[in-house]
PDB file of N, CA and C in Angstrom:
ATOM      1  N   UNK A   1       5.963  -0.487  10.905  1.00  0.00           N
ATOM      2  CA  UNK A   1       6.253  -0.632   9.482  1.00  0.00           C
ATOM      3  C   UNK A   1       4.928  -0.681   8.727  1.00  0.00           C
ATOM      4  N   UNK A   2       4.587   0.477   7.662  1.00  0.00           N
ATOM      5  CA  UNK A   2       3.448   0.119   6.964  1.00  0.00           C
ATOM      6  C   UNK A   2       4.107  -0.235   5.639  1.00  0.00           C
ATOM      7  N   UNK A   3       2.860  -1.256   5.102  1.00  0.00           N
ATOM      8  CA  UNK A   3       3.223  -1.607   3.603  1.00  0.00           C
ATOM      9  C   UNK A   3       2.140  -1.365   3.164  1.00  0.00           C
ATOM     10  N   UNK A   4       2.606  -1.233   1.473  1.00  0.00           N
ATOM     11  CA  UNK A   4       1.724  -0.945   0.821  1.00  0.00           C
ATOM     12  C   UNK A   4       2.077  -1.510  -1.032  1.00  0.00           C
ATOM     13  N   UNK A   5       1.024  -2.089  -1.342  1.00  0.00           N
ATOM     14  CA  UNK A   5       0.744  -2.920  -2.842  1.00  0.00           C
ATOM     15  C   UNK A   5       0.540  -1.682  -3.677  1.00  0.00           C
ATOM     16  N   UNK A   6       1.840  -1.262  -4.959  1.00  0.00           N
ATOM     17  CA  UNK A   6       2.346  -0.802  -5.549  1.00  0.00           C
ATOM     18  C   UNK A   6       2.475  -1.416  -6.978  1.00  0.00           C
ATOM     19  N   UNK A   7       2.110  -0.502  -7.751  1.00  0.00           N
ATOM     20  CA  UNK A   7       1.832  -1.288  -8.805  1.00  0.00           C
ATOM     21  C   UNK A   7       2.608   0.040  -9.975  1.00  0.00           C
ATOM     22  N   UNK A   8       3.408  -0.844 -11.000  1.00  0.00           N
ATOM     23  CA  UNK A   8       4.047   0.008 -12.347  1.00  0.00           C
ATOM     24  C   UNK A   8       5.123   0.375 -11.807  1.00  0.00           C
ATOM     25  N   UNK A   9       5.918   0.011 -10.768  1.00  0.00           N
ATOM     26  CA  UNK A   9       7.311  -0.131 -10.546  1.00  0.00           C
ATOM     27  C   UNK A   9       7.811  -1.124 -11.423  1.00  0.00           C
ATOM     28  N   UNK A  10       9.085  -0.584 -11.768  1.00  0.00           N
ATOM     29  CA  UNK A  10       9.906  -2.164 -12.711  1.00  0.00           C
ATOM     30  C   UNK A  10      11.120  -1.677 -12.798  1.00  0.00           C
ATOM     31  N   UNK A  11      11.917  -0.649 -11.955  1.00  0.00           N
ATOM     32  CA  UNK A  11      13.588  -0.010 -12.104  1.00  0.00           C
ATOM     33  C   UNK A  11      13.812   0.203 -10.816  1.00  0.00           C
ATOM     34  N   UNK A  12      15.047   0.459 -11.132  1.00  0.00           N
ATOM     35  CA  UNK A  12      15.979   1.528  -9.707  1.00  0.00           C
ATOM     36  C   UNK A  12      15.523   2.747  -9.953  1.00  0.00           C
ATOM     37  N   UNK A  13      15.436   3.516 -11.203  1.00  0.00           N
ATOM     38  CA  UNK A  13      14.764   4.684 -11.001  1.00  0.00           C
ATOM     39  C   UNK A  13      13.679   4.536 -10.454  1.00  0.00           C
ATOM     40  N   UNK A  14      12.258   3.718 -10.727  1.00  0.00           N
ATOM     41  CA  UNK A  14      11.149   3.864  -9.853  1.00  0.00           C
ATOM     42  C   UNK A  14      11.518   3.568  -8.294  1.00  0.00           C
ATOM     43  N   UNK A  15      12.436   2.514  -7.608  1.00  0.00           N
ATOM     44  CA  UNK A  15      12.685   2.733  -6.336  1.00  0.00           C
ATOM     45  C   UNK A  15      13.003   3.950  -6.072  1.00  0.00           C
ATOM     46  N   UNK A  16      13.870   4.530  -6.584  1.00  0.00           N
ATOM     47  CA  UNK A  16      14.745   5.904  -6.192  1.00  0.00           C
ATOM     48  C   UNK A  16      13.488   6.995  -6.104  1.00  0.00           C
ATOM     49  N   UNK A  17      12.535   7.056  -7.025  1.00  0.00           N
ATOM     50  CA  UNK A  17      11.189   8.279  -7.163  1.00  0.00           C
ATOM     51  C   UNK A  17      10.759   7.768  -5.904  1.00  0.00           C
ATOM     52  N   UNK A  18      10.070   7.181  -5.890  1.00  0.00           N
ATOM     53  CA  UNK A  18       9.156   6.426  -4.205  1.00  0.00           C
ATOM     54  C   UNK A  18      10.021   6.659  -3.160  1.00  0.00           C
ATOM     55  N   UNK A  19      11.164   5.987  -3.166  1.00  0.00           N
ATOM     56  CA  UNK A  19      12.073   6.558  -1.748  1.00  0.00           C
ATOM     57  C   UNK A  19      12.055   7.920  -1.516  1.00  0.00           C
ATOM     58  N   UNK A  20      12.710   8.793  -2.244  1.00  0.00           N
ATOM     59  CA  UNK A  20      12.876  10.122  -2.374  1.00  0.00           C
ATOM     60  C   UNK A  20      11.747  10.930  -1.593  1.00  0.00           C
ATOM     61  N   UNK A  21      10.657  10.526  -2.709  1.00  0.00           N
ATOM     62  CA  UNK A  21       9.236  11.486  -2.079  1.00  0.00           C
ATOM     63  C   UNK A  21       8.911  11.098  -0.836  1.00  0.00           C
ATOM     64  N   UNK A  22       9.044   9.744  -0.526  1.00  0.00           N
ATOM     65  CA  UNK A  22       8.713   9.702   1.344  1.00  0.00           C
ATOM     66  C   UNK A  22       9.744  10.475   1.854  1.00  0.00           C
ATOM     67  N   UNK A  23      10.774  10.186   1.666  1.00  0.00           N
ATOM     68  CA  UNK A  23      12.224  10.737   2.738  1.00  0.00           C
ATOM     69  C   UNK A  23      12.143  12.453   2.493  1.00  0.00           C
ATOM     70  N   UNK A  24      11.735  12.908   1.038  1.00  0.00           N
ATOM     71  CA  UNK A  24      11.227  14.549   1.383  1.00  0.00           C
ATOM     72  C   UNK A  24      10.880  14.857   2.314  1.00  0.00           C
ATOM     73  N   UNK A  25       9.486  14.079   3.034  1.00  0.00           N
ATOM     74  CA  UNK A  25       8.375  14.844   3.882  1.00  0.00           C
ATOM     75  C   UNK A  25       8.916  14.065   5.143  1.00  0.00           C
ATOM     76  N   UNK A  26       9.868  12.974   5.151  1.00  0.00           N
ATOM     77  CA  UNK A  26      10.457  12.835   6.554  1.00  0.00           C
ATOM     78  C   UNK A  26      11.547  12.293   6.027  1.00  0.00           C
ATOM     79  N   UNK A  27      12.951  12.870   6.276  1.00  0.00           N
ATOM     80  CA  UNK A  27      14.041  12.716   6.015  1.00  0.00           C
ATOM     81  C   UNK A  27      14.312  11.479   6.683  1.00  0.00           C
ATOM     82  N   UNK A  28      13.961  10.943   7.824  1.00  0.00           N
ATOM     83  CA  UNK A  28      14.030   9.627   8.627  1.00  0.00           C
ATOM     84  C   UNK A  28      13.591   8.601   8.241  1.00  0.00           C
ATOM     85  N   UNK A  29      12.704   8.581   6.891  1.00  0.00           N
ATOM     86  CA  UNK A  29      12.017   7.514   7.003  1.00  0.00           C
ATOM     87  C   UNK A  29      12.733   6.752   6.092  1.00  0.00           C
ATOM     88  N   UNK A  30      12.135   5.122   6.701  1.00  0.00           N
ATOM     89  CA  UNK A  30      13.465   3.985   5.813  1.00  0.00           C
ATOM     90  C   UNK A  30      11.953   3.533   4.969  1.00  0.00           C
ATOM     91  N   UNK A  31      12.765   3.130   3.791  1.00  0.00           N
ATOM     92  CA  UNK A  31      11.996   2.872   2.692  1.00  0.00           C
ATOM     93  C   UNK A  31      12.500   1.371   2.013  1.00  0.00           C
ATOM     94  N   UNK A  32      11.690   0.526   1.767  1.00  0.00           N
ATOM     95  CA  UNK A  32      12.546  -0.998   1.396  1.00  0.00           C
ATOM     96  C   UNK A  32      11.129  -1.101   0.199  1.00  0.00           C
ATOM     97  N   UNK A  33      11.842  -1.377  -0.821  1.00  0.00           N
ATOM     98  CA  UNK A  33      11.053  -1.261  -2.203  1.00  0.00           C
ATOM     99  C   UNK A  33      11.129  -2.987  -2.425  1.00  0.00           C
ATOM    100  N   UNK A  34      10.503  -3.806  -2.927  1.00  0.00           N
ATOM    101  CA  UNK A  34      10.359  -4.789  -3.003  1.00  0.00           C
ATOM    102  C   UNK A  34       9.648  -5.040  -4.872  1.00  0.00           C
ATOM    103  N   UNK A  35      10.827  -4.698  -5.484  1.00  0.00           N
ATOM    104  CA  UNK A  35      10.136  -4.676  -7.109  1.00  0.00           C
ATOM    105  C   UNK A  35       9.051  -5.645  -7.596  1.00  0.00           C
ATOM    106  N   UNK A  36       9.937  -7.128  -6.906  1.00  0.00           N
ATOM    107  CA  UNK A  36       9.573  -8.631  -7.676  1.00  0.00           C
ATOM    108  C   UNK A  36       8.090  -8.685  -7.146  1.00  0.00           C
ATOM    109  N   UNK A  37       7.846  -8.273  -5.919  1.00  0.00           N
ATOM    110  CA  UNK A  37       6.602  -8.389  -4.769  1.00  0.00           C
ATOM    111  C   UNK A  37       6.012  -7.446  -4.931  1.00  0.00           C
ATOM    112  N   UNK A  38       5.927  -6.097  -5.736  1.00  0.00           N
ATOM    113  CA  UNK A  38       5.334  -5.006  -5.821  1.00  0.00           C
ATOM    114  C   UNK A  38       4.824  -4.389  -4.941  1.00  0.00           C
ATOM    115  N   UNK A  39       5.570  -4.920  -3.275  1.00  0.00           N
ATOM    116  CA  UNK A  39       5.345  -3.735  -2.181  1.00  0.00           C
ATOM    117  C   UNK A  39       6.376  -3.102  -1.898  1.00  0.00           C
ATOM    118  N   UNK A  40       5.626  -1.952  -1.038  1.00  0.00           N
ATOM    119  CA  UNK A  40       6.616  -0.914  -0.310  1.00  0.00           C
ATOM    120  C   UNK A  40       6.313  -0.751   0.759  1.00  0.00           C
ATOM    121  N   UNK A  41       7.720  -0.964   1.744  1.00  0.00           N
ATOM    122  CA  UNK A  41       7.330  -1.047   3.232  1.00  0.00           C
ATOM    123  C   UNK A  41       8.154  -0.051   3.759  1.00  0.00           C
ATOM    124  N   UNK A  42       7.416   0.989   4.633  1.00  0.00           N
ATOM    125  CA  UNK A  42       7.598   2.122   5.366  1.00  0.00           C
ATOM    126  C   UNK A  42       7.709   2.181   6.380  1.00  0.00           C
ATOM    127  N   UNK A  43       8.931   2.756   7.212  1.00  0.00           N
ATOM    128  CA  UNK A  43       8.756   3.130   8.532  1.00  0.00           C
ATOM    129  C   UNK A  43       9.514   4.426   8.640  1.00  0.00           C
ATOM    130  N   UNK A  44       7.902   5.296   9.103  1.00  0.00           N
ATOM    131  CA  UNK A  44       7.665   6.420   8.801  1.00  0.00           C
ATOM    132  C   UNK A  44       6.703   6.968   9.954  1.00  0.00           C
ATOM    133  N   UNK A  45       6.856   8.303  10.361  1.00  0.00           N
ATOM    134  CA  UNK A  45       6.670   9.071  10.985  1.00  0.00           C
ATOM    135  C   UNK A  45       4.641   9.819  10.385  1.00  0.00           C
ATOM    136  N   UNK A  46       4.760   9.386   9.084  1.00  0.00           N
ATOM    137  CA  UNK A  46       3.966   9.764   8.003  1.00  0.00           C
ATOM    138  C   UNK A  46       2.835   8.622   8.516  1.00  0.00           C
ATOM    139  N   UNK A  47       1.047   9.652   8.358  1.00  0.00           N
ATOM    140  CA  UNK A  47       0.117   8.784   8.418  1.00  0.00           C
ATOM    141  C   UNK A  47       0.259   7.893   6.544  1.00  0.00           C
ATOM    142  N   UNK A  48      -0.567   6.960   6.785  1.00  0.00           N
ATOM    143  CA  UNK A  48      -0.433   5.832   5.941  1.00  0.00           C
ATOM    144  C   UNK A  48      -1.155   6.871   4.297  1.00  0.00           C
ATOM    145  N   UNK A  49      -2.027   7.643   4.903  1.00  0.00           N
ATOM    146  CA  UNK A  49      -3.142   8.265   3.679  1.00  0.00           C
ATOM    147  C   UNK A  49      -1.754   9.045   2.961  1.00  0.00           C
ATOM    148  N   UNK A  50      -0.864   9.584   3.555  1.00  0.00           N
ATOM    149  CA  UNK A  50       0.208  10.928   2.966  1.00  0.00           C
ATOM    150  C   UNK A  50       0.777  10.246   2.328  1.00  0.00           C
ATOM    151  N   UNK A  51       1.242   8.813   2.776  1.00  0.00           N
ATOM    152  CA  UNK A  51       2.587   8.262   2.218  1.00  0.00           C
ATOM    153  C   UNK A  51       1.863   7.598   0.882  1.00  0.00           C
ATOM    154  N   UNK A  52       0.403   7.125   1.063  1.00  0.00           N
ATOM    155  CA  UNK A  52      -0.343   6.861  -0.294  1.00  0.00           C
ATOM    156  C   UNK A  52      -0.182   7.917  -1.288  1.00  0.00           C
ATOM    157  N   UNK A  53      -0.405   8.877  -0.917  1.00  0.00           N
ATOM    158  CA  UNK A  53      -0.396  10.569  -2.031  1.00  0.00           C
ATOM    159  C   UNK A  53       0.517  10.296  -2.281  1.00  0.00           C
ATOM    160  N   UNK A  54       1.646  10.745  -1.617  1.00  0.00           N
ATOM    161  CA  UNK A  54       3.113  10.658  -2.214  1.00  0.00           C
ATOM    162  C   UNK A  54       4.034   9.367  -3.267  1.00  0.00           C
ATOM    163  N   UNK A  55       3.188   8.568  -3.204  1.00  0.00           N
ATOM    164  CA  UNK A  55       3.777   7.666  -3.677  1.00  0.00           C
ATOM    165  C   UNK A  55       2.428   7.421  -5.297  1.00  0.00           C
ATOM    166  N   UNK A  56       1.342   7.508  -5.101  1.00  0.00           N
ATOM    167  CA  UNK A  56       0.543   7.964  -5.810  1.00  0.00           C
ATOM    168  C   UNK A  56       1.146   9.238  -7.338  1.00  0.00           C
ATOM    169  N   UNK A  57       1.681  10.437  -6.333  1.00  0.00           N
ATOM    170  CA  UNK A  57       2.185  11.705  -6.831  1.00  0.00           C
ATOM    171  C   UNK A  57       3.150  11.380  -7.644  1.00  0.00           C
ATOM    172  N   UNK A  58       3.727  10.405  -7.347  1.00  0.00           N
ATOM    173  CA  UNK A  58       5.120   9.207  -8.293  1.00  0.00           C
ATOM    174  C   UNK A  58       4.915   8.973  -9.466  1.00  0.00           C
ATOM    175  N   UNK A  59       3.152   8.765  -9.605  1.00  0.00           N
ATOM    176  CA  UNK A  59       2.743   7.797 -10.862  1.00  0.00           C
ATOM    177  C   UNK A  59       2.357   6.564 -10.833  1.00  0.00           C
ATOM    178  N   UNK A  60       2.197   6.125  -9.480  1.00  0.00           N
ATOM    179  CA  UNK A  60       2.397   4.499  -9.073  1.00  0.00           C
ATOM    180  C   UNK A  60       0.641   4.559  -8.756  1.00  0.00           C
ATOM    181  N   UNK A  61       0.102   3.459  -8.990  1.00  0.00           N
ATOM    182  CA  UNK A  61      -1.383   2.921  -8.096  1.00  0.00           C
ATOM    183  C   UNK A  61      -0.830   2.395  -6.978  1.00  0.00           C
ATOM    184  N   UNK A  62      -1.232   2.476  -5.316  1.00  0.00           N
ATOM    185  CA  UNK A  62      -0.737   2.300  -4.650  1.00  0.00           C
ATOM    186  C   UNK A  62      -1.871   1.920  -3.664  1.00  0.00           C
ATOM    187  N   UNK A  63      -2.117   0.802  -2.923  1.00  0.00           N
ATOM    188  CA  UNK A  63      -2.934   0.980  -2.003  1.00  0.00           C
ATOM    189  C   UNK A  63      -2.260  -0.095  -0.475  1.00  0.00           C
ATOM    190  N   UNK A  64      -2.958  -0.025   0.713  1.00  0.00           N
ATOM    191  CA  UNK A  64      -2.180  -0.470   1.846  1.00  0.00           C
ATOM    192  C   UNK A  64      -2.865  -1.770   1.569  1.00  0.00           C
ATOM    193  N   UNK A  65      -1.361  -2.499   2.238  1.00  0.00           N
ATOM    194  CA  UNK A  65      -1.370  -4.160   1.697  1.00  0.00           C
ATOM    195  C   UNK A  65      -2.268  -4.749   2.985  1.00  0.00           C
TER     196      UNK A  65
END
């Protein structure tokens, strides 16, 4: 499980953008959004740098917790 400190989330739409773009590049991967805590924890097939881009690519500042 990687996590990662996520910042300018505050909806279900921003969970839903972040989930989405990981589960694009691996349809397997489980995604648990944590709004109140502003992490996101991954378990993913994905090195940690991709799932930064992608979640980055969102709009989000994102770095590993």
């Amino acid at each position: 499980m990687q996590v990662f400190n996520v910042q300018g989330m505050t909806c279900g739409h921003c969970v839903k953008a972040v989930t989405q773009a990981v589960q694009a590049q691996d349809a397997g991967a489980k995604v648990e959004v944590d709004l109140a805590g502003k992490q996101v924890r991954v378990d993913s097939q994905l090195a940690d740098e991709r799932i930064l881009e992608l979640i980055r690519e969102e709009g989000y500042a994102a770095e590993l917790a």
